[in-house]
Protein backbone atom coordinates (compact mmCIF):
# COMPACT_ATOMS: atom_id res chain seq x y z
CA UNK A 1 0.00 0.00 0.00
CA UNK A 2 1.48 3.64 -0.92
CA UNK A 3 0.87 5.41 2.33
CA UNK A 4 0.97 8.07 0.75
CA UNK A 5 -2.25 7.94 -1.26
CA UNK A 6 -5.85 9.41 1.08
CA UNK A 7 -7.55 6.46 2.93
CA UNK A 8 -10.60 5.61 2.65
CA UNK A 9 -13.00 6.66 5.60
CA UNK A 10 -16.34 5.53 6.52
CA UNK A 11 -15.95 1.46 5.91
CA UNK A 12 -16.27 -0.52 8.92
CA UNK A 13 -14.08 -4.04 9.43
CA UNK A 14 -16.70 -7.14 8.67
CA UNK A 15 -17.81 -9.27 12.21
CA UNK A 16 -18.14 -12.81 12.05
CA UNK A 17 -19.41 -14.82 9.70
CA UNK A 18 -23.33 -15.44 10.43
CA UNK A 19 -24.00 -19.43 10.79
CA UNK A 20 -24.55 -21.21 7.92
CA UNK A 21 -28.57 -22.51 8.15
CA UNK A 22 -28.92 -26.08 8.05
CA UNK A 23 -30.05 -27.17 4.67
CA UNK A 24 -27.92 -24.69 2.41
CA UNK A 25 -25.66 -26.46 0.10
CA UNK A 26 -21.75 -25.62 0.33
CA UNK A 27 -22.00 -23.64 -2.81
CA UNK A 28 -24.48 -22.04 -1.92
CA UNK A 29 -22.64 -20.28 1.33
CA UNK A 30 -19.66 -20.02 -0.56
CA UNK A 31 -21.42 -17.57 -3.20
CA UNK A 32 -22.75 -15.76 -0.03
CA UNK A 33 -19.56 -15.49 1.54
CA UNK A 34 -17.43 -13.78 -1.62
CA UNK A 35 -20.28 -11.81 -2.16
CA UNK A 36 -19.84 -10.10 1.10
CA UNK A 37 -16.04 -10.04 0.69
CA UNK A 38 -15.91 -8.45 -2.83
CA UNK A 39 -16.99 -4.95 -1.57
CA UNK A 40 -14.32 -5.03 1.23
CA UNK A 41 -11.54 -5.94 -1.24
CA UNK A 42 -12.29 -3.22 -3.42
CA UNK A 43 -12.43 -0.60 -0.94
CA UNK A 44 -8.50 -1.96 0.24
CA UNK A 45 -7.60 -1.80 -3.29
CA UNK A 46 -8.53 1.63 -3.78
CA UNK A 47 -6.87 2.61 -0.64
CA UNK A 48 -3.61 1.01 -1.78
CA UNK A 49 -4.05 2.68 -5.13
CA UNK A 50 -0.61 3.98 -6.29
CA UNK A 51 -1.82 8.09 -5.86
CA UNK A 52 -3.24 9.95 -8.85
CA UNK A 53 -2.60 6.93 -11.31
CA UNK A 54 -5.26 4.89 -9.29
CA UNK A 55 -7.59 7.40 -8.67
CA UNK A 56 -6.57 8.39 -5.29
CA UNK A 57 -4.77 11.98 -4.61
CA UNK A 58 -1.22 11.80 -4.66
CA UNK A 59 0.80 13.70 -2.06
CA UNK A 60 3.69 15.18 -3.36
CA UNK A 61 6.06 17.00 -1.01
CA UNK A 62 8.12 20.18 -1.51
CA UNK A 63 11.02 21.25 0.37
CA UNK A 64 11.62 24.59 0.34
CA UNK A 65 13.01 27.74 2.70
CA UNK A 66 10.86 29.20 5.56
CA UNK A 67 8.26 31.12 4.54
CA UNK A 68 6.66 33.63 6.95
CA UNK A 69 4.34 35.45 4.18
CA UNK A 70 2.27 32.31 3.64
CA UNK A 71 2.66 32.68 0.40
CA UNK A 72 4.15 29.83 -0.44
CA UNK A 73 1.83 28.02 2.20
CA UNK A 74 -1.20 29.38 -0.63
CA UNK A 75 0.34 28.43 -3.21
CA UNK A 76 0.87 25.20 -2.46
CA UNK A 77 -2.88 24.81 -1.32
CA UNK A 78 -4.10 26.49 -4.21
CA UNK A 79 -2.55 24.32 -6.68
CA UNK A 80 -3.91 21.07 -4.99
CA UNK A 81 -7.11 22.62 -5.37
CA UNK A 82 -6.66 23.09 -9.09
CA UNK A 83 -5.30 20.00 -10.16
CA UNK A 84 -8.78 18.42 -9.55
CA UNK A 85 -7.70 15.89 -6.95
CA UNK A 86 -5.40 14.52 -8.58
CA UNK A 87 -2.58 15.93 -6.08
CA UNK A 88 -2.20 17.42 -3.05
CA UNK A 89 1.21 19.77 -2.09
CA UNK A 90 2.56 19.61 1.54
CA UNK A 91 4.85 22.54 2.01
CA UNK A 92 8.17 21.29 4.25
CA UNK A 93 10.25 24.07 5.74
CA UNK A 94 14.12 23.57 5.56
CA UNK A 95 16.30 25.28 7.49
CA UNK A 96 16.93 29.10 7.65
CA UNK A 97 20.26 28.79 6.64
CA UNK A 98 21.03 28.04 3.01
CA UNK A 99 23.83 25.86 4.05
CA UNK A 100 21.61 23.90 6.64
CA UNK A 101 19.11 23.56 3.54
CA UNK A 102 21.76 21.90 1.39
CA UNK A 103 23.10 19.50 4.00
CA UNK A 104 19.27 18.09 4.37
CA UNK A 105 18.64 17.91 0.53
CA UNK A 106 21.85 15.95 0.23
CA UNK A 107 21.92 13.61 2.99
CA UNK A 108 18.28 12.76 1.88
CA UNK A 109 19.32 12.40 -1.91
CA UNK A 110 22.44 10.96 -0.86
CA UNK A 111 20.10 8.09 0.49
CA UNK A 112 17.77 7.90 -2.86
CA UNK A 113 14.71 9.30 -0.59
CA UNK A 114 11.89 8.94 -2.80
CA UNK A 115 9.91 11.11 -0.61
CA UNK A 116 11.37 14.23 -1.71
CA UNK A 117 8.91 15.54 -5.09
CA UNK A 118 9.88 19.27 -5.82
CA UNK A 119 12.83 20.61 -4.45
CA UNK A 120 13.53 24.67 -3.83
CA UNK A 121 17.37 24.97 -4.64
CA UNK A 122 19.39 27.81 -4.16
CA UNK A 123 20.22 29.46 -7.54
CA UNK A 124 24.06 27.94 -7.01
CA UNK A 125 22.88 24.59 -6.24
CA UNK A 126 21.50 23.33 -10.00
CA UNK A 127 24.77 22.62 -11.73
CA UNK A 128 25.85 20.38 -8.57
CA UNK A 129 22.91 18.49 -8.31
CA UNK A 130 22.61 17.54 -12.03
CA UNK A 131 25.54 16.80 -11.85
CA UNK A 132 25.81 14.19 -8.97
CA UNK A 133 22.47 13.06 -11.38
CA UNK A 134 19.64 13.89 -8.13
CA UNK A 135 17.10 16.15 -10.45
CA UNK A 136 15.42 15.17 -14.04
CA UNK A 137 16.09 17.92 -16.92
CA UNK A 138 12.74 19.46 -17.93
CA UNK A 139 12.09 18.60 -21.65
CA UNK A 140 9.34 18.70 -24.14
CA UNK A 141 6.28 21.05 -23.52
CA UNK A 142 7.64 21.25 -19.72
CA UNK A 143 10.66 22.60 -20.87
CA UNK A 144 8.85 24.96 -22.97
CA UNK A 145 6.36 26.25 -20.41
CA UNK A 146 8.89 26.95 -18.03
CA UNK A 147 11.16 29.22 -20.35
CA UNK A 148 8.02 31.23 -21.89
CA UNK A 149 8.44 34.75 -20.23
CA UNK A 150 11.10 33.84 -17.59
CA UNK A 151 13.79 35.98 -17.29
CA UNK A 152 17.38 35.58 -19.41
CA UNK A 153 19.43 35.82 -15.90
CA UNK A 154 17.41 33.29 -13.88
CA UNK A 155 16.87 30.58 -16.80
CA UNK A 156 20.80 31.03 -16.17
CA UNK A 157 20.60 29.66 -13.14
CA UNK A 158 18.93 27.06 -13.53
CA UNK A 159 21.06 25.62 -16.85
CA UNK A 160 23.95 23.09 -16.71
CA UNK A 161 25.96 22.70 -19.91
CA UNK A 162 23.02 23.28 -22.26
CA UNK A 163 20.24 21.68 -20.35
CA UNK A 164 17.73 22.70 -18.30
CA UNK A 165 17.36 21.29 -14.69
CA UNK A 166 14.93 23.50 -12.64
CA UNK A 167 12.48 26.14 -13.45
CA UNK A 168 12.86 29.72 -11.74
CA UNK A 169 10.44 30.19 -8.72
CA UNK A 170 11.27 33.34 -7.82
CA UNK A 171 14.13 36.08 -8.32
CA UNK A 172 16.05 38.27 -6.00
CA UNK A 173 18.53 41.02 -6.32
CA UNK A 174 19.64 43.11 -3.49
CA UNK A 175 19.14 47.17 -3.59
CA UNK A 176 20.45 49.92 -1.74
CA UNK A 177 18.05 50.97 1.08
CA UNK A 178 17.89 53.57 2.98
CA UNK A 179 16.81 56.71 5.17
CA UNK A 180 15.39 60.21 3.16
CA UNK A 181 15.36 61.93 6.46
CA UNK A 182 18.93 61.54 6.98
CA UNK A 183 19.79 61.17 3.20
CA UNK A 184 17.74 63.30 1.08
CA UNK A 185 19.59 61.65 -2.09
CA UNK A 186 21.07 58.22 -2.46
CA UNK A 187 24.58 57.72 -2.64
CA UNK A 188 25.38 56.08 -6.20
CA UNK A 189 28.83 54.61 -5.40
CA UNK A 190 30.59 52.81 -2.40
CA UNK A 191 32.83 55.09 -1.95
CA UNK A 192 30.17 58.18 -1.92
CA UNK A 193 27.99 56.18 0.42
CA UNK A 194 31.05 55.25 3.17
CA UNK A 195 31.71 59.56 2.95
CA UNK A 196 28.09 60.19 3.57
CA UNK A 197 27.98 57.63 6.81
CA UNK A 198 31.11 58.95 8.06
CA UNK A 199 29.50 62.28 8.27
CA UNK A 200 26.13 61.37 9.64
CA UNK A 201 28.55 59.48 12.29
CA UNK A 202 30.53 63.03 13.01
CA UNK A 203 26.70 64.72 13.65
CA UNK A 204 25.77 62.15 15.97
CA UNK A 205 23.26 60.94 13.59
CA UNK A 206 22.20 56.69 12.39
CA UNK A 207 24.88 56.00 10.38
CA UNK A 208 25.71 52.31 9.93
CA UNK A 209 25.40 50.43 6.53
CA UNK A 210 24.06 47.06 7.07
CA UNK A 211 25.48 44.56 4.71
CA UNK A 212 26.64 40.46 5.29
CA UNK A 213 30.17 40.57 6.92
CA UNK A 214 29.21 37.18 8.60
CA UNK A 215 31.48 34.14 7.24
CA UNK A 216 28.84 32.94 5.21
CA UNK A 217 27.44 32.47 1.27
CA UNK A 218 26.14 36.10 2.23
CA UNK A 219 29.88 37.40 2.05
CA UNK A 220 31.10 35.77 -1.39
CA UNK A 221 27.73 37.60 -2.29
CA UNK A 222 29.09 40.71 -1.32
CA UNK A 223 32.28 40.07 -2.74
CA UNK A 224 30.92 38.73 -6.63
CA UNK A 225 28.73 41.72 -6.89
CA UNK A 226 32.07 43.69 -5.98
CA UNK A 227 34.27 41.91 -8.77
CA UNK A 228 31.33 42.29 -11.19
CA UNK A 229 30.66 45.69 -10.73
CA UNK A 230 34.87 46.47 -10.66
CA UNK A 231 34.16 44.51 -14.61
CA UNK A 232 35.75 40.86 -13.28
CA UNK A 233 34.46 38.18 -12.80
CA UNK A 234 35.13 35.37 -9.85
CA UNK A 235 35.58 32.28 -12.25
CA UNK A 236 36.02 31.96 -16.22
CA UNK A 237 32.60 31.37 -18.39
CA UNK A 238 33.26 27.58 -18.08
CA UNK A 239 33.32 27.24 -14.37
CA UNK A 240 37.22 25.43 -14.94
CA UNK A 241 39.09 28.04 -13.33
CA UNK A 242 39.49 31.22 -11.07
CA UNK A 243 39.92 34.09 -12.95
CA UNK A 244 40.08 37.40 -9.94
CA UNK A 245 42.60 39.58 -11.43
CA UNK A 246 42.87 43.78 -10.75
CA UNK A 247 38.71 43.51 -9.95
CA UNK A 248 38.86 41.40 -7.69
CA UNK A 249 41.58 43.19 -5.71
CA UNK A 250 39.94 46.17 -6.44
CA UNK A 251 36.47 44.73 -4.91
CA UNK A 252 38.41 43.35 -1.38
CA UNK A 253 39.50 46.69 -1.08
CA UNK A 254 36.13 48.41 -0.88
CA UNK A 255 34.78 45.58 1.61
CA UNK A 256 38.42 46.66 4.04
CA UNK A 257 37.39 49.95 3.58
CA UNK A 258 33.58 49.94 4.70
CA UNK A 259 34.69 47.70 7.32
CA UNK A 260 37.48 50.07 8.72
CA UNK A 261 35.17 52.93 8.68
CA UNK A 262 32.56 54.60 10.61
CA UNK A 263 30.09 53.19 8.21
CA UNK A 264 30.84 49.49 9.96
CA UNK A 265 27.91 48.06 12.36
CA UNK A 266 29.99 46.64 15.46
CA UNK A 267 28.31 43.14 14.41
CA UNK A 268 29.34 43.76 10.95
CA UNK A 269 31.45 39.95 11.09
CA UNK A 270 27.96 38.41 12.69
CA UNK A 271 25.71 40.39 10.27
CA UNK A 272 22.95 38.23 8.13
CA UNK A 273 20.06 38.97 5.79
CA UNK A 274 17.62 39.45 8.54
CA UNK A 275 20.15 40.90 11.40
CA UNK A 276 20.55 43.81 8.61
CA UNK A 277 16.73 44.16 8.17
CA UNK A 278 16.56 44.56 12.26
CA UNK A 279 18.85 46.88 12.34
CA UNK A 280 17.44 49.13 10.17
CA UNK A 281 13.76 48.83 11.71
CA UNK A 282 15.48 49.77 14.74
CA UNK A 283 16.68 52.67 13.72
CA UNK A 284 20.48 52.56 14.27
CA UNK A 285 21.00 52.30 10.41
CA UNK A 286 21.11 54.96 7.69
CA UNK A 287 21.93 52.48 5.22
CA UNK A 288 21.30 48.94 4.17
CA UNK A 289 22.29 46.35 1.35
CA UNK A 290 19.58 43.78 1.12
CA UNK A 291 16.97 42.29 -0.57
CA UNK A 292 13.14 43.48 -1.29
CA UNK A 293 11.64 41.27 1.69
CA UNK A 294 12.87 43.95 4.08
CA UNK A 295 9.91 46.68 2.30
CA UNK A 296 6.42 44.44 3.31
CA UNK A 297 8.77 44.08 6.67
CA UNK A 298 9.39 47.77 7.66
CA UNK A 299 5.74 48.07 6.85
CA UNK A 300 4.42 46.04 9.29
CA UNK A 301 7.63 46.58 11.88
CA UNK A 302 7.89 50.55 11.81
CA UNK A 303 5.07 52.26 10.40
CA UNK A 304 6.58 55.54 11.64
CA UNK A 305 9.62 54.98 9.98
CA UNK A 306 8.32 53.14 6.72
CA UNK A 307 8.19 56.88 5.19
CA UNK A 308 11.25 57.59 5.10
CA UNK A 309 12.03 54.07 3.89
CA UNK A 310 13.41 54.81 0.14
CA UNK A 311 15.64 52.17 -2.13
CA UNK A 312 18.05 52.88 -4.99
CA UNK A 313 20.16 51.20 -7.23
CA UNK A 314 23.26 48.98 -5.81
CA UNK A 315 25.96 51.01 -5.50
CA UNK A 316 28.66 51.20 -8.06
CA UNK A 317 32.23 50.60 -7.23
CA UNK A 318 33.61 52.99 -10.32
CA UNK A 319 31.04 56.08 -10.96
CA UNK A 320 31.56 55.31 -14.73
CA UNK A 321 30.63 51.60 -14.93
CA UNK A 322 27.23 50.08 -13.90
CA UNK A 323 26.64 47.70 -10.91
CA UNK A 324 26.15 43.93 -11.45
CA UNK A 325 24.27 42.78 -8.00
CA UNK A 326 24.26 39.47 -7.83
CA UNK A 327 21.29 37.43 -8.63
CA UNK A 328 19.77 35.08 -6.45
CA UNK A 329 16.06 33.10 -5.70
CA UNK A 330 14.94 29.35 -5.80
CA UNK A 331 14.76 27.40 -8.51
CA UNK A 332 12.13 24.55 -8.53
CA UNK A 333 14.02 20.92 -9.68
CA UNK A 334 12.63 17.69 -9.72
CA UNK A 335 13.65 14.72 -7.45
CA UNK A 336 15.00 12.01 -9.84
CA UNK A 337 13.66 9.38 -6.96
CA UNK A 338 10.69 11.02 -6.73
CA UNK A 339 8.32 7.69 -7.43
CA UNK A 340 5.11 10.76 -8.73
CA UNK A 341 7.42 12.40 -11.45
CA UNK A 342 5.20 13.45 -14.08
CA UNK A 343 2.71 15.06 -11.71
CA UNK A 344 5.54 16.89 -10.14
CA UNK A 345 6.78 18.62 -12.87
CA UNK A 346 3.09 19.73 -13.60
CA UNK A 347 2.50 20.96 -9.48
CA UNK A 348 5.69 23.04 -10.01
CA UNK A 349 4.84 24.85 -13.01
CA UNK A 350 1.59 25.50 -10.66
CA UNK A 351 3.64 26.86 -8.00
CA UNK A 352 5.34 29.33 -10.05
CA UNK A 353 2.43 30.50 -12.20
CA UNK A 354 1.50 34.18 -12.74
CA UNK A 355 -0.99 34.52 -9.56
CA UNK A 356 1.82 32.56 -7.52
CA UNK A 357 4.43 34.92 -8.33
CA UNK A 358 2.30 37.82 -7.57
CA UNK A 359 1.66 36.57 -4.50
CA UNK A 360 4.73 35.88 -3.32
CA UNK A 361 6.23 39.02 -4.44
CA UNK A 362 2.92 41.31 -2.50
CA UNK A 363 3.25 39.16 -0.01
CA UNK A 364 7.16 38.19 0.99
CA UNK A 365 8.62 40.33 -1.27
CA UNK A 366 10.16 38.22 -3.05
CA UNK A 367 10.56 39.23 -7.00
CA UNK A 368 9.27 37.36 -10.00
CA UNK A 369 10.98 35.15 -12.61
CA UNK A 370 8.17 36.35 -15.51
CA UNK A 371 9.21 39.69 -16.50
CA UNK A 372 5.80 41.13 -17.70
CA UNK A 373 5.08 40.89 -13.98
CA UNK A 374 6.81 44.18 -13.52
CA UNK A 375 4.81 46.13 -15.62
CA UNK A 376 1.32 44.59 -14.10
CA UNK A 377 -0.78 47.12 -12.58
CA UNK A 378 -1.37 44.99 -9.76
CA UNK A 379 2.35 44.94 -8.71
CA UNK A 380 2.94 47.88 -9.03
CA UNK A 381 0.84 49.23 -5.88
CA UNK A 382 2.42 47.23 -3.13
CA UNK A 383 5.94 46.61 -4.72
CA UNK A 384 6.60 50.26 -6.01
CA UNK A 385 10.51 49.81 -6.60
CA UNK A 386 9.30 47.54 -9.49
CA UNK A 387 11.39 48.70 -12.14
CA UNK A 388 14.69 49.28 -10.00
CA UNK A 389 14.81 45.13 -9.58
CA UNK A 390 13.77 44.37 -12.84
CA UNK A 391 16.74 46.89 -14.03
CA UNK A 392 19.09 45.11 -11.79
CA UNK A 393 17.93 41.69 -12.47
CA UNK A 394 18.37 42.49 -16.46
CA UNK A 395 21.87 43.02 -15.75
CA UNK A 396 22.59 41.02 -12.89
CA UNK A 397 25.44 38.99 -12.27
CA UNK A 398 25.60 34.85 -11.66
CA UNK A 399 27.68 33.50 -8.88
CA UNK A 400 30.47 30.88 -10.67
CA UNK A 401 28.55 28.21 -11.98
CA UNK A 402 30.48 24.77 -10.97
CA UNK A 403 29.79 21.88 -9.45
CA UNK A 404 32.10 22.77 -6.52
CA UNK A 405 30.36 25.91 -5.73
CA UNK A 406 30.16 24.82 -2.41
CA UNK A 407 33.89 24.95 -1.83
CA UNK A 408 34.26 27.92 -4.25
CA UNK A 409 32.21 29.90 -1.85
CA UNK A 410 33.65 28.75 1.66
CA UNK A 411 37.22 29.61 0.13
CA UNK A 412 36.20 33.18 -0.50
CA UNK A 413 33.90 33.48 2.91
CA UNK A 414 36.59 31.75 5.04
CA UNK A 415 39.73 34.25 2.85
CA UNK A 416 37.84 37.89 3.38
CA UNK A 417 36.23 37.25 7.00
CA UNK A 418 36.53 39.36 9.10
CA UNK A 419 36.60 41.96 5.81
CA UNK A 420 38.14 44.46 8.50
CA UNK A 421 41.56 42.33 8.17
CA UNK A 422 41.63 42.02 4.26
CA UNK A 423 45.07 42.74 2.71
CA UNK A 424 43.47 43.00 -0.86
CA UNK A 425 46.52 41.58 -3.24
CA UNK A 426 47.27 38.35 -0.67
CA UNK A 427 43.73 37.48 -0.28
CA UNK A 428 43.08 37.48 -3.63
CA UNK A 429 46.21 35.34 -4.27
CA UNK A 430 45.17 33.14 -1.76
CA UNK A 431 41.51 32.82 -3.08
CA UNK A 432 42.80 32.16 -6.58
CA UNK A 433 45.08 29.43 -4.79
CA UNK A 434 42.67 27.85 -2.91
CA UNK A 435 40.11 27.41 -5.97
CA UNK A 436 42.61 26.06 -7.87
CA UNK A 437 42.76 23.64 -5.26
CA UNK A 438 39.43 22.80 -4.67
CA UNK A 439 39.01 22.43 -8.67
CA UNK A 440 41.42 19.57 -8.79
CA UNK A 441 40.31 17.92 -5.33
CA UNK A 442 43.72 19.19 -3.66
CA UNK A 443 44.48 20.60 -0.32
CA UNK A 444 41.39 20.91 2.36
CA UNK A 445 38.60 23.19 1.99
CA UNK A 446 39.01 25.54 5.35
């Protein structure tokens, strides 16, 4: 029996057999007895019905990050609704951490779980997963549903040399927030933004800039955008080796320098995602690098503040060349053990559908993967800074696309932490070093 598939309620186990009347012939009660027995054995057999196939509804389960919008909690009861019983979603929360969301999707793929269905990677986690073979490509009219309208940046994301392994749930790109009553205009460089905080610091004034100086994937975030932006780039195209260079230096040296300066939260080398956002609801911030969740949250935190709560582009580290934030967001892959395949691939197209993504984006902030979204009427309302992620997602950068990402990105988090102590030409020699290493399986991964 599947024990996955709904039971059957309202059927009662049979009592004894009544005695057989004297006089009946054998046959006779034999005929009586499978007559009473047929009905029970059909209603077992459509309990241990193999899910949808059998007529049952098939549970399929997604793992995915936390979600305290309940967006993706609708979603996923929404689209159970729509398939017309033939499938029900139950929405598992991994970890907060994307590292402790990793470790469980590996251990449990490691083991050929087959009750993992649709699985929320990380953007960086596609090309390592296809290729340890633990996700299905998406061909045929899948394939071609999931690319129709998605944006060029995050169909990036989820492609590993030429195929297609997950399709985009949602974007994200980080923007520059911050305060109109202490900043009447945004800075529009690094540099520009650390003088600005210095002198709100000298009038006694909020000053910080929240950004992710914890030893993290948040850093190497930091520190890609950086390269980008300087016109580098952290690996070659093909993912086979480091290529750093004058950029790179040239991006350590702005992380030493916010770190050194008055701009730098004390916590700056335990500073996350969400620490950032509570800083800035709390008022000690002037500044903050982060992504659009922390709007719908400074909403609903600090209503008195929310005013005065204003966003920009990410700041550029030359005045002449554009930032390249770096994207991120989930993309939706397929279990290859999952033992409910097809109907997977159909509940995640479901999940990331037009009224999904609007959803999630008026409701956790988090930013589409179908660009005409942007331009919808009904986005642009609750999510007015529309245009300023869809600018920065058009030209955002990708973090190095390798199956050892993983290392890739502990080198660099492990190399720049605490950014304070960055000597920009070593640790970029070192970094370069390191990858090297962890390319070719050498050395130990710090």
């Amino acid at each position: 029996m599947d024990r996955r598939a709904r039971p059957v309620t309202g059927s009662r186990s049979p009592g004894p057999w009544p005695p057989a009347r004297r006089g009946r012939a054998p046959a006779a009660r034999r005929r009586r007895a499978l007559a009473a027995v047929l009905p029970l054995l059909a209603l077992g057999l459509g309990a241990c019905g193999g899910g949808g196939e059998s007529g049952g509804v098939t549970e399929l389960n997604w793992y995915n990050f936390p979600d305290d919008s309940g967006a993706l909690q609708k979603a996923a009861d929404d689209c159970g609704r729509a398939s017309g019983g033939r499938y029900s979603i139950t929405y598992h929360k991994l970890p907060r951490a994307a590292d402790g969301q990793r470790q469980q999707l590996v251990r449990r793929l490691s083991a050929q779980d087959s009750s993992l269905d649709i699985l929320g990677l990380d953007v960086t986690w596609p090309a390592e997963f296809a290729e340890a073979g633990w996700i299905r490509p998406w061909t045929g009219q899948n394939r071609q549903q999931a690319v129709q309208g998605t944006l060029r940046a995050s169909l990036e994301t989820a492609t590993w040399e030429g195929k297609l392994y997950a399709v985009p749930y949602n974007a994200n790109t980080q923007l520059l927030w911050y305060r109109d009553d202490l900043v009447p205009k945004p800075p529009t460089t690094w540099a520009e933004m650390i003088d600005m905080a210095s002198a709100l610091a000298k009038e006694g004034k909020p000053h910080y800039v929240e950004i992710q100086g914890a030893q993290y994937e948040g850093l190497t975030v930091w520190f890609n955008s950086l390269v980008e932006s300087a016109g580098g780039s952290i690996m070659t195209p093909d993912g086979k080796q480091p290529s750093l260079g004058p950029p790179a230096v040239r991006a350590a040296g702005v992380m030493r320098d916010l770190a050194r300066s008055p701009a730098a939260d004390p916590s700056l080398t335990n500073q996350m995602e969400d620490q950032n956002r509570l800083a800035m609801e709390s008022g000690t911030a002037a500044f903050e690098i982060n992504y659009p969740f922390v709007y719908p949250s400074m909403k609903a935190n600090n209503p008195k503040l929310f005013p005065h709560f204003k966003w920009a582009p990410y700041p550029r580290v030359d005045a002449g060349r554009p930032s390249r934030p770096t994207i991120g967001g989930i993309d939706l892959a397929i279990s290859k053990y999952s033992r409910h395949s097809d109907l997977a691939f159909e509940a995640a197209l479901c999940l990331r559908n037009r009224q999904n993504q609007l959803n999630a984006a008026l409701q956790g902030g988090l930013p589409p993967t179908l660009r005409d979204l942007y331009t919808d009427k009904a986005l642009a309302k609750d999510y007015p800074f529309a245009r300023e992620v869809l600018n920065a997602l058009e030209t955002a950068s990708v973090r190095p696309k390798t199956p050892a990402y993983q290392n890739v990105s502990i080198v660099i988090s492990h190399t720049l932490s605490p950014p304070s102590a960055i000597q920009p030409v070593s640790a970029v020699d070192e970094i370069r070093d390191q990858i090297n290493d962890a390319l070719q399986s050498k050395g130990l991964i710090p």
